[in-house]
Protein backbone atom coordinates (compact mmCIF):
# COMPACT_ATOMS: atom_id res chain seq x y z
CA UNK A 1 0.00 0.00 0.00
CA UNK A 2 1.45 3.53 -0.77
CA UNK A 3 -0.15 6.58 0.79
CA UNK A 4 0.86 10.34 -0.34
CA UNK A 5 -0.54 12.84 1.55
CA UNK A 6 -0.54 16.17 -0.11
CA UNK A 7 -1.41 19.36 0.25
CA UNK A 8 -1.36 23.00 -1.78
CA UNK A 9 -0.94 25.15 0.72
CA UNK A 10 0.43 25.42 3.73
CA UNK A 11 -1.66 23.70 6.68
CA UNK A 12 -3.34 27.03 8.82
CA UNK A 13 -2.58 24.15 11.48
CA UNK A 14 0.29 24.48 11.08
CA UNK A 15 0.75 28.23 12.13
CA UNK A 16 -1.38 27.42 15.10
CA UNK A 17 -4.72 28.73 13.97
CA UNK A 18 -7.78 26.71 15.02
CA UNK A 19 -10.81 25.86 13.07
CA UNK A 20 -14.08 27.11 14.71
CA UNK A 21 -15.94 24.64 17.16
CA UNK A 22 -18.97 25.08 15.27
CA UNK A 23 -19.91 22.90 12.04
CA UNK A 24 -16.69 20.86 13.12
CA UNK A 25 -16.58 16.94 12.71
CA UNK A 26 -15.59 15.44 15.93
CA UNK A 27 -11.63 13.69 15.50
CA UNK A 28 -13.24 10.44 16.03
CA UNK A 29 -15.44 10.67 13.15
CA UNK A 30 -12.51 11.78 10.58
CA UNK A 31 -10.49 9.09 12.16
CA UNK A 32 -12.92 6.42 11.11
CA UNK A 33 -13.40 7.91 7.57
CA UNK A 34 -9.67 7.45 7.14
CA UNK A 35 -9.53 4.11 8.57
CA UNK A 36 -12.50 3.04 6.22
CA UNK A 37 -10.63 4.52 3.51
CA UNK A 38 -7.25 2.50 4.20
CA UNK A 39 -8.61 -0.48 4.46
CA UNK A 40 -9.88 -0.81 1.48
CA UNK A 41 -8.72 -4.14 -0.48
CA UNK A 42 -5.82 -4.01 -2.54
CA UNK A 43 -7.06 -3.24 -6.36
CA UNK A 44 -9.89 -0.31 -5.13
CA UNK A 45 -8.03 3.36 -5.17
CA UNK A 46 -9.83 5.87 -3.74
CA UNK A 47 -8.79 8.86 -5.53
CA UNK A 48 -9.76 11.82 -3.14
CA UNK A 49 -11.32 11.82 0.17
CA UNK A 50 -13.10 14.94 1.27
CA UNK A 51 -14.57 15.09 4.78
CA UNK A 52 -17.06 17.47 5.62
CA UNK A 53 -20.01 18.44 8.13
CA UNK A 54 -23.16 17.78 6.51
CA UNK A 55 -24.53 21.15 7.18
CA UNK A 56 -21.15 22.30 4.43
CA UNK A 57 -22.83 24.97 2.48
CA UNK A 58 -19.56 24.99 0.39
CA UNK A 59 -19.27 21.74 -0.74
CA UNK A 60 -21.90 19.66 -3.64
């Protein structure tokens, strides 16, 4: 399994600024998604993984 984790700009993390509590999933929650997402069988890419609230107004 290979994994590249990527990113265009420079992680706001990073610099020690912190996302709003509101409309935040819990760490838990994005945890699982990316465990799901690994463990996926060999042969089935998953191309991009976006994780979201479901109240995103910015996101499809």
């Amino acid at each position: 399994m290979r994994i590249v984790l990527t990113s265009k700009h420079a992680s706001p993390l990073a610099a020690g600024v912190r996302p709003p509590a509101a409309g935040v999933n819990p760490p838990e929650d994005v945890a699982a998604t990316v465990v799901f997402a690994l463990g996926r069988p060999v042969g089935c890419e998953i191309g991009e993984l976006v994780v979201c609230p479901a109240t995103e107004t910015s996101w499809p």
